[in-house]
Protein backbone atom coordinates (compact mmCIF):
# COMPACT_ATOMS: atom_id res chain seq x y z
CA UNK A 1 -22.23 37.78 -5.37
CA UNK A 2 -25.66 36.44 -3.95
CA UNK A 3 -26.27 36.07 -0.17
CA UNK A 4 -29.00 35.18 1.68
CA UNK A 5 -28.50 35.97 5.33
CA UNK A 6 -30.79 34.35 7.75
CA UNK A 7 -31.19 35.72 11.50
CA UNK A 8 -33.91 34.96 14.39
CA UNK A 9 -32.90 31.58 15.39
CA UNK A 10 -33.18 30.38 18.69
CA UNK A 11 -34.26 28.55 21.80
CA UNK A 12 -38.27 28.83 22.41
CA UNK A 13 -40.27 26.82 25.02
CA UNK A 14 -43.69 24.99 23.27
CA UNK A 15 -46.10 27.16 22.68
CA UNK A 16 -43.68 30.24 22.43
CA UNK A 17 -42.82 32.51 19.01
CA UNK A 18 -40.21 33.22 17.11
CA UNK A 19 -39.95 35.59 13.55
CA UNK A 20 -37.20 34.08 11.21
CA UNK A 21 -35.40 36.99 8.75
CA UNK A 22 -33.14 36.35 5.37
CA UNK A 23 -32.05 39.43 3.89
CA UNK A 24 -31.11 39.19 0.98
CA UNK A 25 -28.28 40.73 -1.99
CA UNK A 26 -26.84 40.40 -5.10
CA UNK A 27 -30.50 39.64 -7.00
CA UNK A 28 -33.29 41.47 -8.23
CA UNK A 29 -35.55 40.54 -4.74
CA UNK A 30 -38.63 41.59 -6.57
CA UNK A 31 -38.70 38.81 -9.23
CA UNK A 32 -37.90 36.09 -7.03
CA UNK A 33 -39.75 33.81 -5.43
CA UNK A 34 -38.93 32.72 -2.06
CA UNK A 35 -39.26 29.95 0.53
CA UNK A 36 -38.79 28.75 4.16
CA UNK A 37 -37.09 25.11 4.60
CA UNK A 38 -36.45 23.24 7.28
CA UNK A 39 -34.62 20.25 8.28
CA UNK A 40 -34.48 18.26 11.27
CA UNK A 41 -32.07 15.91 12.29
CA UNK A 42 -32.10 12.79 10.28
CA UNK A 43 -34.55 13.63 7.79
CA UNK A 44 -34.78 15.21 4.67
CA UNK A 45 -35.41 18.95 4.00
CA UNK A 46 -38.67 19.94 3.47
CA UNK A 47 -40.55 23.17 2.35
CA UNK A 48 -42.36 25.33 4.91
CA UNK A 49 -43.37 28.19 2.80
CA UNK A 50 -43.15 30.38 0.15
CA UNK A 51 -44.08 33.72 -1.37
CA UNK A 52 -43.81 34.83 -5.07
CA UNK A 53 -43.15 37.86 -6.41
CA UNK A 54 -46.61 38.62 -6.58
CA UNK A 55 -47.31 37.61 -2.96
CA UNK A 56 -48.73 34.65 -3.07
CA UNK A 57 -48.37 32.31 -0.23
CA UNK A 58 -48.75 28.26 0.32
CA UNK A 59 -47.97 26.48 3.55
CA UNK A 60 -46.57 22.90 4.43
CA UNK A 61 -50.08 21.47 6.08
CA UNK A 62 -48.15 21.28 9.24
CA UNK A 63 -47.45 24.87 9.72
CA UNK A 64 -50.68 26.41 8.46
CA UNK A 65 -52.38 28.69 10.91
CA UNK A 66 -49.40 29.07 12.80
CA UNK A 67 -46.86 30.25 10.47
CA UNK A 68 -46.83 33.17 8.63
CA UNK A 69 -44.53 34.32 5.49
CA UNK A 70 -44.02 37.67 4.31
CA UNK A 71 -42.13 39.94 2.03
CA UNK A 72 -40.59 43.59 2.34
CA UNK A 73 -38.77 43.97 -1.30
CA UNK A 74 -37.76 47.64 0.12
CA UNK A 75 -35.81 46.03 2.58
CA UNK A 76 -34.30 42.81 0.29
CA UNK A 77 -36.28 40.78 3.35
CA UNK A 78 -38.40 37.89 3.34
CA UNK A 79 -39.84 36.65 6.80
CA UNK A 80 -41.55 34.12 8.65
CA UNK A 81 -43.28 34.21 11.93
CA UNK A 82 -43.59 31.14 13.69
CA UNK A 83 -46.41 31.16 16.53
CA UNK A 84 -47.54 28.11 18.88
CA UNK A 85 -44.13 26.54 18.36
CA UNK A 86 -44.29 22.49 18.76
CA UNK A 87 -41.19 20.19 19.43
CA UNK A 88 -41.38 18.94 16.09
CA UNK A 89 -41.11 22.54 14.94
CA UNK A 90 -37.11 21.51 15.45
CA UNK A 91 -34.97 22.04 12.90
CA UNK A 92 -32.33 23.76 10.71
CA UNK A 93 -34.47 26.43 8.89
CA UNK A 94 -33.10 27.60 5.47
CA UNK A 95 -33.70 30.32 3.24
CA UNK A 96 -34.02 29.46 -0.72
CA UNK A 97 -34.34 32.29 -3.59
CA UNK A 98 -35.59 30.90 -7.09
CA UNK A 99 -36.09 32.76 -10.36
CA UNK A 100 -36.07 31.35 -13.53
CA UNK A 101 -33.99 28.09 -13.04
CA UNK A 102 -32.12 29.78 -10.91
CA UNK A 103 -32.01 28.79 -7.18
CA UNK A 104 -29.82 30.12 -3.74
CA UNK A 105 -29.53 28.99 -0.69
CA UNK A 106 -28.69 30.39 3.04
CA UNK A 107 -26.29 29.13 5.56
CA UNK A 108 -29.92 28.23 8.18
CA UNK A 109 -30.28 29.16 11.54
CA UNK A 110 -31.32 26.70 14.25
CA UNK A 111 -34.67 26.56 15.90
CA UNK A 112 -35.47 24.57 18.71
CA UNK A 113 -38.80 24.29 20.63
CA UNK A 114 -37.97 22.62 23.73
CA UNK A 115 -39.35 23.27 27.65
């Protein structure tokens, strides 16, 4: 059975940091890619940023410079740091795991930027 766990969530004033976690089980970490989502209230979900297997990164234009993804395929973990945290940094943030066709999903955790 695959789960992907997220953790990290919270309530940060602008400005402020956070460091997202999804551990993951049930897969092969090493061969999958994976990537950040996020979705706010009212609007679509939309990709933050991923890492592949290789370690490889790309970033949303909106989050580049200030976010930060990572891997630890010891640990099943991917993560994202999230630094100089904006109000429209709100959202639902979910953790996705794809492999060859094959895609998974977290439950999210909620981040909210707010003073």
């Amino acid at each position: 059975q695959v789960q992907l766990v997220e953790s990290g969530g919270g309530l940060v004033q602008p400005g402020g940091s956070l460091r997202l976690s999804c551990a993951a089980s049930g897969i092969v970490f090493s061969l999958y890619t994976m990537g950040w989502y996020r979705q706010a209230l009212g609007k679509q979900r939309e990709l933050v940023a991923y890492i592949t297997s290789g370690g490889s990164t790309n970033y949303a234009d909106s989050v580049k410079g200030r976010f930060t993804i990572s891997r630890d395929n010891v640990k099943n973990t991917v993560y994202l740091q999230m630094n100089s945290l904006k109000p429209e940094d709100t959202a639902v943030y979910y953790c996705k795991a794809y492999f060859n066709g094959r895609d998974y999903w977290g439950q999210g955790t909620q981040v909210t930027v707010s003073s």
